[in-house]
PDB file of N, CA and C in Angstrom:
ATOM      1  N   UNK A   1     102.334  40.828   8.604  1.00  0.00           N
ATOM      2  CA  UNK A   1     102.290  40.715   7.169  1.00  0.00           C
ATOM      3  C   UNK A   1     101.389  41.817   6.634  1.00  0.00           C
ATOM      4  N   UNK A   2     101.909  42.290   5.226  1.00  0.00           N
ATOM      5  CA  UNK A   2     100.905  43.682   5.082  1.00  0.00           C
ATOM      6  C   UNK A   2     100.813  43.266   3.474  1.00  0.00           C
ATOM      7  N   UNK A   3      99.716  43.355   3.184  1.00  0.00           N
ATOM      8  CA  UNK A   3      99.192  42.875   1.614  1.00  0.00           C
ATOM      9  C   UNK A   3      98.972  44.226   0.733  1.00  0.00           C
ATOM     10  N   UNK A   4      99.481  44.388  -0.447  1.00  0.00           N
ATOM     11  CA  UNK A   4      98.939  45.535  -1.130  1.00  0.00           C
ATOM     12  C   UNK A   4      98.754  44.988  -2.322  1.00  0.00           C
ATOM     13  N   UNK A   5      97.560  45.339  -2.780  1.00  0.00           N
ATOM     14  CA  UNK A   5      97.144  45.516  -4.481  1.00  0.00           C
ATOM     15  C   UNK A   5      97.978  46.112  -5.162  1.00  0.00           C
ATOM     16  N   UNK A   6      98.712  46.165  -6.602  1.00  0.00           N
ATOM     17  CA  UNK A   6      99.098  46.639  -7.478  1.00  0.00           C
ATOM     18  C   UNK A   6      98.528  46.562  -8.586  1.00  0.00           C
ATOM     19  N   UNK A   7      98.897  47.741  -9.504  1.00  0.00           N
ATOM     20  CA  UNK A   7      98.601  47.394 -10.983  1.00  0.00           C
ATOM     21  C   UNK A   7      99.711  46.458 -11.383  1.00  0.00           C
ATOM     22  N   UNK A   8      99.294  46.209 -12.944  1.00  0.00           N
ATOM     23  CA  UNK A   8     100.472  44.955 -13.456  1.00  0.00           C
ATOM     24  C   UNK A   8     101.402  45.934 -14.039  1.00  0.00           C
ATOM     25  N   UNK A   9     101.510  47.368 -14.002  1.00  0.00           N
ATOM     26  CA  UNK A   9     102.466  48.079 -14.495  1.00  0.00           C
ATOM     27  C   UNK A   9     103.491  48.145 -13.351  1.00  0.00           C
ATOM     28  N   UNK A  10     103.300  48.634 -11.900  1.00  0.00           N
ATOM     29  CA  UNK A  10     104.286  48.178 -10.625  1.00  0.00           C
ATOM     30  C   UNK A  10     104.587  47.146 -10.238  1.00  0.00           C
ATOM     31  N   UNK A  11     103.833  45.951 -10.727  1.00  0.00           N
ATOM     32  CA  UNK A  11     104.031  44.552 -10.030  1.00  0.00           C
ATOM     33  C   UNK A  11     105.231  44.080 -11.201  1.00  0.00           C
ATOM     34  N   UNK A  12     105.505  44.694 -11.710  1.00  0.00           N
ATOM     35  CA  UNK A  12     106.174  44.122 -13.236  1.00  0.00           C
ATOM     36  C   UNK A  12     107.614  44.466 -13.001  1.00  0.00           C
ATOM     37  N   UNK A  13     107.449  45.902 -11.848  1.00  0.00           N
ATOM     38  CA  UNK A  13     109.045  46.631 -11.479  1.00  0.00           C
ATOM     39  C   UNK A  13     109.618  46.116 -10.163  1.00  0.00           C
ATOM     40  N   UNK A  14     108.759  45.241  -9.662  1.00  0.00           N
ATOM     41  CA  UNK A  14     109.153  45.201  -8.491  1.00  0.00           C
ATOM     42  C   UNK A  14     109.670  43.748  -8.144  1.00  0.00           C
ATOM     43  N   UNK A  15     110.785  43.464  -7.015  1.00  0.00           N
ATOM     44  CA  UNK A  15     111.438  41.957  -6.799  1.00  0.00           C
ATOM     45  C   UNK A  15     111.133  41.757  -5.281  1.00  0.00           C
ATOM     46  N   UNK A  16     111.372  40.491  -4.592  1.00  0.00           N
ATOM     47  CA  UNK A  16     111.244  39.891  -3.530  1.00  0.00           C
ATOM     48  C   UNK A  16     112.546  40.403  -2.874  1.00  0.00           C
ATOM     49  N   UNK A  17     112.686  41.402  -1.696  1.00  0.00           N
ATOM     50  CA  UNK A  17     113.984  41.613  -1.420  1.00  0.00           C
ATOM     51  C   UNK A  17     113.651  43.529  -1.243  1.00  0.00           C
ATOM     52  N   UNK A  18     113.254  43.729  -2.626  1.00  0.00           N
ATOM     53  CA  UNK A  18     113.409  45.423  -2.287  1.00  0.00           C
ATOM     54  C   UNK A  18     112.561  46.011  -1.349  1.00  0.00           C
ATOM     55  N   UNK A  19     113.129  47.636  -1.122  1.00  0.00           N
ATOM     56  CA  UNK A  19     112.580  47.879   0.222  1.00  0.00           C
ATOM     57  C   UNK A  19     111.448  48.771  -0.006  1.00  0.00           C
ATOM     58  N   UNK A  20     110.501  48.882   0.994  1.00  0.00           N
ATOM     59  CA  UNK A  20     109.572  49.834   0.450  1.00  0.00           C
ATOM     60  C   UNK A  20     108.913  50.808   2.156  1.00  0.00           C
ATOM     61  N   UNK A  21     108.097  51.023   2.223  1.00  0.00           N
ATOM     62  CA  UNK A  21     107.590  51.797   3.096  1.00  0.00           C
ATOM     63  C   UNK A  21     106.056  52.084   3.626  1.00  0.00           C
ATOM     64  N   UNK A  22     105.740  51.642   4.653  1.00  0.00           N
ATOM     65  CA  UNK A  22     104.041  51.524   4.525  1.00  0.00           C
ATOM     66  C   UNK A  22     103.459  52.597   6.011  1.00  0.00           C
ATOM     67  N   UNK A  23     102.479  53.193   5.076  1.00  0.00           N
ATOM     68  CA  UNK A  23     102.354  54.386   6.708  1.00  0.00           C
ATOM     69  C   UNK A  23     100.556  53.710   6.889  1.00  0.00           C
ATOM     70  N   UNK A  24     100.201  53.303   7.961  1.00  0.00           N
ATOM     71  CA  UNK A  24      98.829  52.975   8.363  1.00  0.00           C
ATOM     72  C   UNK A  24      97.635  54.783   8.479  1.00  0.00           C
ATOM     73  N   UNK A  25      97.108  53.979   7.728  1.00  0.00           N
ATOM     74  CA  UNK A  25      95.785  55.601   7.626  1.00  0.00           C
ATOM     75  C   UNK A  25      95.530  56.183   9.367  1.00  0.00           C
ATOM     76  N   UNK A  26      95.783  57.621   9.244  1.00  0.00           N
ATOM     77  CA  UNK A  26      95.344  57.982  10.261  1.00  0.00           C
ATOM     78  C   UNK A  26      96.524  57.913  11.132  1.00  0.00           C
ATOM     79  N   UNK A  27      97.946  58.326  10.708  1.00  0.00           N
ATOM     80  CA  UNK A  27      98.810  57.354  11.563  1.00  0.00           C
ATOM     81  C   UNK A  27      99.986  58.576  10.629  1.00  0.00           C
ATOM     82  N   UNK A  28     100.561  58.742  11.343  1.00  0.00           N
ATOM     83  CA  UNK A  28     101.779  59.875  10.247  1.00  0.00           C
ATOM     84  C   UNK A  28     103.236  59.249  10.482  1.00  0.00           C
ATOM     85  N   UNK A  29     103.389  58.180  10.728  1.00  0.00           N
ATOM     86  CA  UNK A  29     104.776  57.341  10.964  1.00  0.00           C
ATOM     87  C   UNK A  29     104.771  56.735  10.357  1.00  0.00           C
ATOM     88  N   UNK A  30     106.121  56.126   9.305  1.00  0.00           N
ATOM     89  CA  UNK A  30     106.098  55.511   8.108  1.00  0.00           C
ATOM     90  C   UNK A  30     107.287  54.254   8.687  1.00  0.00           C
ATOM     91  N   UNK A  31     106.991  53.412   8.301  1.00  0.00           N
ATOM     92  CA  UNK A  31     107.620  51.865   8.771  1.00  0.00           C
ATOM     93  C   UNK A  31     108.518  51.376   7.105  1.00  0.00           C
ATOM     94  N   UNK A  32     109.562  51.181   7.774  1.00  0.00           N
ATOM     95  CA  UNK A  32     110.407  50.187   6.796  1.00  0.00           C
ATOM     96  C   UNK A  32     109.655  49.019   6.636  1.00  0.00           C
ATOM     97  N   UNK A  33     109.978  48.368   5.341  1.00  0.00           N
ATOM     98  CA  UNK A  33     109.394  47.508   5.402  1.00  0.00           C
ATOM     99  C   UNK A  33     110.035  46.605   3.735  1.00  0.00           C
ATOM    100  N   UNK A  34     109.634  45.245   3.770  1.00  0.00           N
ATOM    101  CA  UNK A  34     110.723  44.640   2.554  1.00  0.00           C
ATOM    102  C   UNK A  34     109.942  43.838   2.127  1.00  0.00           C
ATOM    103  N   UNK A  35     110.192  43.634   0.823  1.00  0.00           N
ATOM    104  CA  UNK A  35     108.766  42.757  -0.203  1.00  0.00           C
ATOM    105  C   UNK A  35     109.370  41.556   0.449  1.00  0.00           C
ATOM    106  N   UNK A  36     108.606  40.134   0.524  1.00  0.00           N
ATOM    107  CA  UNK A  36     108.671  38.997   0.903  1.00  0.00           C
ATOM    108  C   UNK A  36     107.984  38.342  -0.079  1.00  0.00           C
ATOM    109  N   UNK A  37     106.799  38.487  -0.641  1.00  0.00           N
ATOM    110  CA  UNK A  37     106.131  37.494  -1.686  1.00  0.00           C
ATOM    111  C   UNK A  37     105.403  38.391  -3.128  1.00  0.00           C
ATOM    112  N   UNK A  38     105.697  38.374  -4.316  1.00  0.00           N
ATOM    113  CA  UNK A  38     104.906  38.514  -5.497  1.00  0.00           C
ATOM    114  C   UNK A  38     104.034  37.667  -5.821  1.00  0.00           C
ATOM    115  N   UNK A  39     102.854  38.069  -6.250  1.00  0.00           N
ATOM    116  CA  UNK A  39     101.875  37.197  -6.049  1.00  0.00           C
ATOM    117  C   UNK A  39     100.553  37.504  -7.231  1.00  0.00           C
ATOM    118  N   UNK A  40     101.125  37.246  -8.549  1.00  0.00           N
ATOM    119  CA  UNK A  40      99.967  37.688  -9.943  1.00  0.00           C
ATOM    120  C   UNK A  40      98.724  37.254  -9.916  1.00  0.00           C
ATOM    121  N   UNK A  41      98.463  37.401 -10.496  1.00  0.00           N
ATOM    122  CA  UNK A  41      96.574  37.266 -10.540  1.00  0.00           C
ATOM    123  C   UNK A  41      96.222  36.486 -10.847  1.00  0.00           C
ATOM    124  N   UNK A  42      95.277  35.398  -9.644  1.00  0.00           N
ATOM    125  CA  UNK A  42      94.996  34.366 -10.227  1.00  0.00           C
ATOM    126  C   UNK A  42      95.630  33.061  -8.953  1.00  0.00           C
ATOM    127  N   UNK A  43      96.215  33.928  -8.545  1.00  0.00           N
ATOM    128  CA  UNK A  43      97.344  33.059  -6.943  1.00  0.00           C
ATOM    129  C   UNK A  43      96.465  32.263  -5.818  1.00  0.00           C
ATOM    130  N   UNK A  44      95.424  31.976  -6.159  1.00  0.00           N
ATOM    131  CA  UNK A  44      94.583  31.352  -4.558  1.00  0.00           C
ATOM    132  C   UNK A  44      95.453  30.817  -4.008  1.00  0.00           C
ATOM    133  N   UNK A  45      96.285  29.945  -4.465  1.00  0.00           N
ATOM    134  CA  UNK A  45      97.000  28.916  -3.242  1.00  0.00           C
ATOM    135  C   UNK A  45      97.925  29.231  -2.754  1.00  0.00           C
ATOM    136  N   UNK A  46      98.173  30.521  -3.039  1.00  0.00           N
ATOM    137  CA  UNK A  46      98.798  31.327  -1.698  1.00  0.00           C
ATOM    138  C   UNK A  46      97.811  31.718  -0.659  1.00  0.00           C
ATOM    139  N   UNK A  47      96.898  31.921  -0.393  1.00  0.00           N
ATOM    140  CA  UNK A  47      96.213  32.237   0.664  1.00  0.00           C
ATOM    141  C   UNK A  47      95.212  30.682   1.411  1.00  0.00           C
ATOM    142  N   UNK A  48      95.625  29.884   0.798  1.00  0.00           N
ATOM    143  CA  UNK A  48      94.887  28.966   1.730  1.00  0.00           C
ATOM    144  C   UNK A  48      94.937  28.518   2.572  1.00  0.00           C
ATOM    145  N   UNK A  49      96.128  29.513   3.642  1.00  0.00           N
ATOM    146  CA  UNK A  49      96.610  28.783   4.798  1.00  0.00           C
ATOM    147  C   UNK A  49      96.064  30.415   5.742  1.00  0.00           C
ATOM    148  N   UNK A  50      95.619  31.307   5.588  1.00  0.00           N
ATOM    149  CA  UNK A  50      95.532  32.482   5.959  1.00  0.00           C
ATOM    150  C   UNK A  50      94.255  32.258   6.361  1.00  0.00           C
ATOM    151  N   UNK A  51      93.934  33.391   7.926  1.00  0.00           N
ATOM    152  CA  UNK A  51      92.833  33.053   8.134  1.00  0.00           C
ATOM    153  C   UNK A  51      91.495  33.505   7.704  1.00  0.00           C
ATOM    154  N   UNK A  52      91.769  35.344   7.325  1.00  0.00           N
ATOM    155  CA  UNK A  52      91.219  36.166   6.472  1.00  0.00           C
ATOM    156  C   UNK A  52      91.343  35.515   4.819  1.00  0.00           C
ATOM    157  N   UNK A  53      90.924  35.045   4.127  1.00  0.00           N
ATOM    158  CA  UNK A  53      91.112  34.538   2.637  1.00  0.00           C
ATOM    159  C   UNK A  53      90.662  35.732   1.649  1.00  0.00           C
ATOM    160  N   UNK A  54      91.271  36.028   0.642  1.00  0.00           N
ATOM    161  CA  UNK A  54      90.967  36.972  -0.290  1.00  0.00           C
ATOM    162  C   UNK A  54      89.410  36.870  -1.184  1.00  0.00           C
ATOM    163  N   UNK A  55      88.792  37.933  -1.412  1.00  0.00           N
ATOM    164  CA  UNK A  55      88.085  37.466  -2.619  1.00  0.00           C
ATOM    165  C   UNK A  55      88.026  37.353  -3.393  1.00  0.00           C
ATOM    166  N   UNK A  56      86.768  36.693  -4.209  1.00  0.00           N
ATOM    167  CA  UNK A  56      87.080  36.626  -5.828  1.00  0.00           C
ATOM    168  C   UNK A  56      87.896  37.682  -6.535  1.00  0.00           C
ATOM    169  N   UNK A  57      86.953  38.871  -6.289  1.00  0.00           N
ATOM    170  CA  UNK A  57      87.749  39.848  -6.984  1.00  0.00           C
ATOM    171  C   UNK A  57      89.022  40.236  -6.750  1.00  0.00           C
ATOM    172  N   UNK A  58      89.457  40.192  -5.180  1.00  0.00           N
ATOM    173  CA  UNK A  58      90.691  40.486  -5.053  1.00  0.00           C
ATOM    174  C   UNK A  58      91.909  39.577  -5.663  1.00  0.00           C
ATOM    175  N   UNK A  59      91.514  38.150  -6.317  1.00  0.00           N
ATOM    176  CA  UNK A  59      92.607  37.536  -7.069  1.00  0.00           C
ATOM    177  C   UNK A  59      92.606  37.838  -8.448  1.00  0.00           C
ATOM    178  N   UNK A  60      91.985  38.707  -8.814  1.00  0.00           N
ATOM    179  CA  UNK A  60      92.008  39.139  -9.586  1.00  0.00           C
ATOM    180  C   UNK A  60      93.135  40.419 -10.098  1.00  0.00           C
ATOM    181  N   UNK A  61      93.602  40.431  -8.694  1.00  0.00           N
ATOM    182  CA  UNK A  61      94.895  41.936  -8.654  1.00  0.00           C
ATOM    183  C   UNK A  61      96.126  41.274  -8.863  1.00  0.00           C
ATOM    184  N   UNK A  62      97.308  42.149  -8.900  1.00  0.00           N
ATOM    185  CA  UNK A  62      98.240  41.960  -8.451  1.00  0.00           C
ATOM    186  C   UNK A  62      98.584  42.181  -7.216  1.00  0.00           C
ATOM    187  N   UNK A  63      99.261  41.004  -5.976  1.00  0.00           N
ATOM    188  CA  UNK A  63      99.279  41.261  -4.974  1.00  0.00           C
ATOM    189  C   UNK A  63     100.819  41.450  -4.479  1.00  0.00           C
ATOM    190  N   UNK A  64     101.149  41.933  -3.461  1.00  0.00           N
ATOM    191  CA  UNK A  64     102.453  42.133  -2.773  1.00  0.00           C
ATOM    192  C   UNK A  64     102.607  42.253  -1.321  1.00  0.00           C
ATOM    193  N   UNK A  65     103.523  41.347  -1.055  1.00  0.00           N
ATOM    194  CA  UNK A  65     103.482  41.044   0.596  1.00  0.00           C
ATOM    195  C   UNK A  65     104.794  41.119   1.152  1.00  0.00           C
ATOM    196  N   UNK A  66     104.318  42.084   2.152  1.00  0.00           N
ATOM    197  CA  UNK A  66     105.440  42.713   2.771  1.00  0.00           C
ATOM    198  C   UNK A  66     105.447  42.672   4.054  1.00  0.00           C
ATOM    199  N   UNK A  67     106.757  42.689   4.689  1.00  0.00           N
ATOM    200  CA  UNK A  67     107.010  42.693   6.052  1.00  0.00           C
ATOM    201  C   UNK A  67     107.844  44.005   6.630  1.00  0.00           C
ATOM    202  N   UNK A  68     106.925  44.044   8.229  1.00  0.00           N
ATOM    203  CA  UNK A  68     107.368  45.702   8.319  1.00  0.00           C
ATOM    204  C   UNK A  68     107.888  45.865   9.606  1.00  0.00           C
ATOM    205  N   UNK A  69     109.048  45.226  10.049  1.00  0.00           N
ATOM    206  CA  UNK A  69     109.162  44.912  11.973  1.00  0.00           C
ATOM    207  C   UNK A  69     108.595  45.959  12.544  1.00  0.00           C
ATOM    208  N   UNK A  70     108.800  47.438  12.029  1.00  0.00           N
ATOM    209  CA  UNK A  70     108.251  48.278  13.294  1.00  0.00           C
ATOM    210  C   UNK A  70     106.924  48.357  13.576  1.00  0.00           C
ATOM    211  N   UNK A  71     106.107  47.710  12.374  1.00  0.00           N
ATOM    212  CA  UNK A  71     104.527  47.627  12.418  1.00  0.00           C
ATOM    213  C   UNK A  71     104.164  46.289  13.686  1.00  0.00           C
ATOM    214  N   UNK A  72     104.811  45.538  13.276  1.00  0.00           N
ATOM    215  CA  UNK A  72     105.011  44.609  13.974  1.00  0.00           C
ATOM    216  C   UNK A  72     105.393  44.720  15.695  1.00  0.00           C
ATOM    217  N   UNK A  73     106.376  45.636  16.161  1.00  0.00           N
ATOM    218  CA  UNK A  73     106.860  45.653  17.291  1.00  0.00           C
ATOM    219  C   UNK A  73     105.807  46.645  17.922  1.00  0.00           C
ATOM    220  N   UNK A  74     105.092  47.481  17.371  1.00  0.00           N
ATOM    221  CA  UNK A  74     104.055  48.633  18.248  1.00  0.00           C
ATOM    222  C   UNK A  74     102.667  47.895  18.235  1.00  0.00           C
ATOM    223  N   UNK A  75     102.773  47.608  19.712  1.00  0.00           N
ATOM    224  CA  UNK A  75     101.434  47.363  20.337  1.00  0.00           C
ATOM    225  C   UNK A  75     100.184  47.620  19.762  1.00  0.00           C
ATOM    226  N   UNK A  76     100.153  49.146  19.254  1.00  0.00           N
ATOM    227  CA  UNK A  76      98.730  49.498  18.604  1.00  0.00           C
ATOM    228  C   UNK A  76      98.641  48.972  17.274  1.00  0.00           C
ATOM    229  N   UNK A  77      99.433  48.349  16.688  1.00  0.00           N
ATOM    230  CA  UNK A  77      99.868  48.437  15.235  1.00  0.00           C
ATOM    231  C   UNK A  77      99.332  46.830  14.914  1.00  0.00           C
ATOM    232  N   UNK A  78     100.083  45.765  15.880  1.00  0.00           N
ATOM    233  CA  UNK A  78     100.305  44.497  15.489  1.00  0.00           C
ATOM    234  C   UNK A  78      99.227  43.846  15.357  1.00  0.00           C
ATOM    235  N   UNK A  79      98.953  42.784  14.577  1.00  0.00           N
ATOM    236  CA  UNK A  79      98.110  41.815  14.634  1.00  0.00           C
ATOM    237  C   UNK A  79      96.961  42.685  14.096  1.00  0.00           C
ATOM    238  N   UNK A  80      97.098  43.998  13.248  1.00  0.00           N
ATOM    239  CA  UNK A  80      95.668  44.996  13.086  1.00  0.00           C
ATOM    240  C   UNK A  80      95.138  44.240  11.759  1.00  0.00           C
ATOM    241  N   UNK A  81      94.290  43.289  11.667  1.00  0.00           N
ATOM    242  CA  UNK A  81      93.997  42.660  10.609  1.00  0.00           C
ATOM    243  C   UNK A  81      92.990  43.792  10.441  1.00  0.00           C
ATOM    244  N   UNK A  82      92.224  43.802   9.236  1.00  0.00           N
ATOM    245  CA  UNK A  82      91.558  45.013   8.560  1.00  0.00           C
ATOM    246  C   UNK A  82      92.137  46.554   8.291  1.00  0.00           C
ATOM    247  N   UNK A  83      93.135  46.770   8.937  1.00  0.00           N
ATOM    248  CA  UNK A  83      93.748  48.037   9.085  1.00  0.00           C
ATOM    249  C   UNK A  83      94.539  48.563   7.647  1.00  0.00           C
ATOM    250  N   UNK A  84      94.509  49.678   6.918  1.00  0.00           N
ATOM    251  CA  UNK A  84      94.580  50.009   6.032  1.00  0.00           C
ATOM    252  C   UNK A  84      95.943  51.315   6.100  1.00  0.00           C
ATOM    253  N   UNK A  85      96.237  50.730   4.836  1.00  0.00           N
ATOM    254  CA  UNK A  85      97.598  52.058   4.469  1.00  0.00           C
ATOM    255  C   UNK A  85      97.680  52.352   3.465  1.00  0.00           C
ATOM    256  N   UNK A  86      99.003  52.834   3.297  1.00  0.00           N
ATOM    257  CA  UNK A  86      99.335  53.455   1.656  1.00  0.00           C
ATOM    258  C   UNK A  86     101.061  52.636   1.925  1.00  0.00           C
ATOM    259  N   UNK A  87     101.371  52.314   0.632  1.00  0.00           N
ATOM    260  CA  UNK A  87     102.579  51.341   0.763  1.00  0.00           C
ATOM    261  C   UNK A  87     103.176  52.327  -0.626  1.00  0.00           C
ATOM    262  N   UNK A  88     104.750  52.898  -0.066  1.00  0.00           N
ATOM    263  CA  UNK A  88     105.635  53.232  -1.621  1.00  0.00           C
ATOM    264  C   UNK A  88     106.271  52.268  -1.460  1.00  0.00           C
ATOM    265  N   UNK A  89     106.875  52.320  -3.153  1.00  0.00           N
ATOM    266  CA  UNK A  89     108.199  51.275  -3.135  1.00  0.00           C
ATOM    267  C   UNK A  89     109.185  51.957  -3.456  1.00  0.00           C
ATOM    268  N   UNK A  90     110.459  51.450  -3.214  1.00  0.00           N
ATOM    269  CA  UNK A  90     111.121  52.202  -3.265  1.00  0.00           C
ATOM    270  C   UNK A  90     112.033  52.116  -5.069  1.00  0.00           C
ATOM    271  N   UNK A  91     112.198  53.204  -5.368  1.00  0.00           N
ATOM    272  CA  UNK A  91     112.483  53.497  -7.148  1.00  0.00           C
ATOM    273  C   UNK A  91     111.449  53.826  -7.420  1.00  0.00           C
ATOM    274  N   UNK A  92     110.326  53.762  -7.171  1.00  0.00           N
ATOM    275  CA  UNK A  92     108.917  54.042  -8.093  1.00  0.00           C
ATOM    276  C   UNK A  92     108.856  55.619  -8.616  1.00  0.00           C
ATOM    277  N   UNK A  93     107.784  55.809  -9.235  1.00  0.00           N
ATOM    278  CA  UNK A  93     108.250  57.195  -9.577  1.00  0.00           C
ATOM    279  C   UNK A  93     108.013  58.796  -8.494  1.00  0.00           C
ATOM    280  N   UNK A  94     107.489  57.839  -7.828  1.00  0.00           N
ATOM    281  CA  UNK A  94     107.409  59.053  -6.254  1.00  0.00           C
ATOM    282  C   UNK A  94     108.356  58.859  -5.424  1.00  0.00           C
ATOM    283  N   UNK A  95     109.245  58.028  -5.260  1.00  0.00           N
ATOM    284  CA  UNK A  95     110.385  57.865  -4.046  1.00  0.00           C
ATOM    285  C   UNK A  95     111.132  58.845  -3.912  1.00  0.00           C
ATOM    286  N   UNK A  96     111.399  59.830  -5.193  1.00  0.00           N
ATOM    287  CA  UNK A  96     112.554  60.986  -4.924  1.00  0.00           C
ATOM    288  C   UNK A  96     111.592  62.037  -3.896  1.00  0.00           C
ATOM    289  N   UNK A  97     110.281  62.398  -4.500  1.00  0.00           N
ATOM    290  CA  UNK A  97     109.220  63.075  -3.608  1.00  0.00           C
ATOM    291  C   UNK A  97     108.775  62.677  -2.537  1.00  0.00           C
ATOM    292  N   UNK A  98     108.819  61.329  -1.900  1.00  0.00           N
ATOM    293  CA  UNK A  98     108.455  61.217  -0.903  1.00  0.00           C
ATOM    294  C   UNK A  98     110.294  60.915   0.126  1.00  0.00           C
ATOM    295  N   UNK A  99     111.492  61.233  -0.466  1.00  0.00           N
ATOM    296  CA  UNK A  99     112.406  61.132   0.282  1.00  0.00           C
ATOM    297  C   UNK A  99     113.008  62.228   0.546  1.00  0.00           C
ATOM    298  N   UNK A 100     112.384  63.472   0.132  1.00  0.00           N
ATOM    299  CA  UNK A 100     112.598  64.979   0.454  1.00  0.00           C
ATOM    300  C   UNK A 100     111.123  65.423   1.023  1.00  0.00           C
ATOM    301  N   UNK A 101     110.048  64.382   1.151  1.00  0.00           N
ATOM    302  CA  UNK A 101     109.024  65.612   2.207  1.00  0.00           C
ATOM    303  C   UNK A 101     109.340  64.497   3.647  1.00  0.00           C
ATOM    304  N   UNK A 102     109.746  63.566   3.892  1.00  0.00           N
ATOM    305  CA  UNK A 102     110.498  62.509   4.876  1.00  0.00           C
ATOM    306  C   UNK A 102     111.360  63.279   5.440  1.00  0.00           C
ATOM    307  N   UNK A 103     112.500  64.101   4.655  1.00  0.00           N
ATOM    308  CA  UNK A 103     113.281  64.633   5.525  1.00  0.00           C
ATOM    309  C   UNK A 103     113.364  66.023   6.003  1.00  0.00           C
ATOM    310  N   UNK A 104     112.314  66.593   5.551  1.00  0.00           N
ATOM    311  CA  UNK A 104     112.180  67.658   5.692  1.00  0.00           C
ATOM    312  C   UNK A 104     110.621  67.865   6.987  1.00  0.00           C
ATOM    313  N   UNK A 105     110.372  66.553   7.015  1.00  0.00           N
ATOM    314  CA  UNK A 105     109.189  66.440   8.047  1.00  0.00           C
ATOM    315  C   UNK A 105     107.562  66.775   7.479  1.00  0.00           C
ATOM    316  N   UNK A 106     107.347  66.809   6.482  1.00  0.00           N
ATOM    317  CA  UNK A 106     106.113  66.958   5.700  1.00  0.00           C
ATOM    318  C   UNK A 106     105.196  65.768   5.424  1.00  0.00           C
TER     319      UNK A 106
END
């Protein structure tokens, strides 16, 4: 499971279902990956079953939870609780730029 903060201007464009893309810092391989939960500000009782729990401030965001099998299937990758990335979505206003430096290997 991979959690990202949003503003309420992306959390506003985005649905349960679309696809997006998350590369772990330090790490130049970018993982498919598909929204599973929207989650506005203010959501505790979504996390009360988690073992890491959010903080105050962090319910204060907009949150988005995503699932990423290939993060999931690499050994170094899985189970990396604390581990940090950068997550696009896909339509946002960088997807055309980040789907020409992707194929061009940049």
């Amino acid at each position: 499971m991979i959690t990202a903060s949003v503003s309420e201007t992306v959390y506003s464009t985005l649905k349960v279902g679309m696809p997006a893309q998350f590369r772990v810092n330090g790490d130049s391989r970018t993982f498919e990956a598909t929204i599973t939960r929207l989650a506005g500000s203010g959501a505790a009782s979504l996390y009360e079953n988690l073992t890491i729990g959010p903080s105050p401030e962090h319910l204060k965001r907009y949150d988005v939870t995503l699932v990423a099998p290939g993060v999931r299937s690499d050994p170094g990758l899985s189970c990396a609780v604390g581990r940090t990335g950068r997550v696009a979505f896909a339509g946002g206003p960088l997807s055309l730029l980040r789907q020409i430096t992707a194929r061009f290997g940049f």
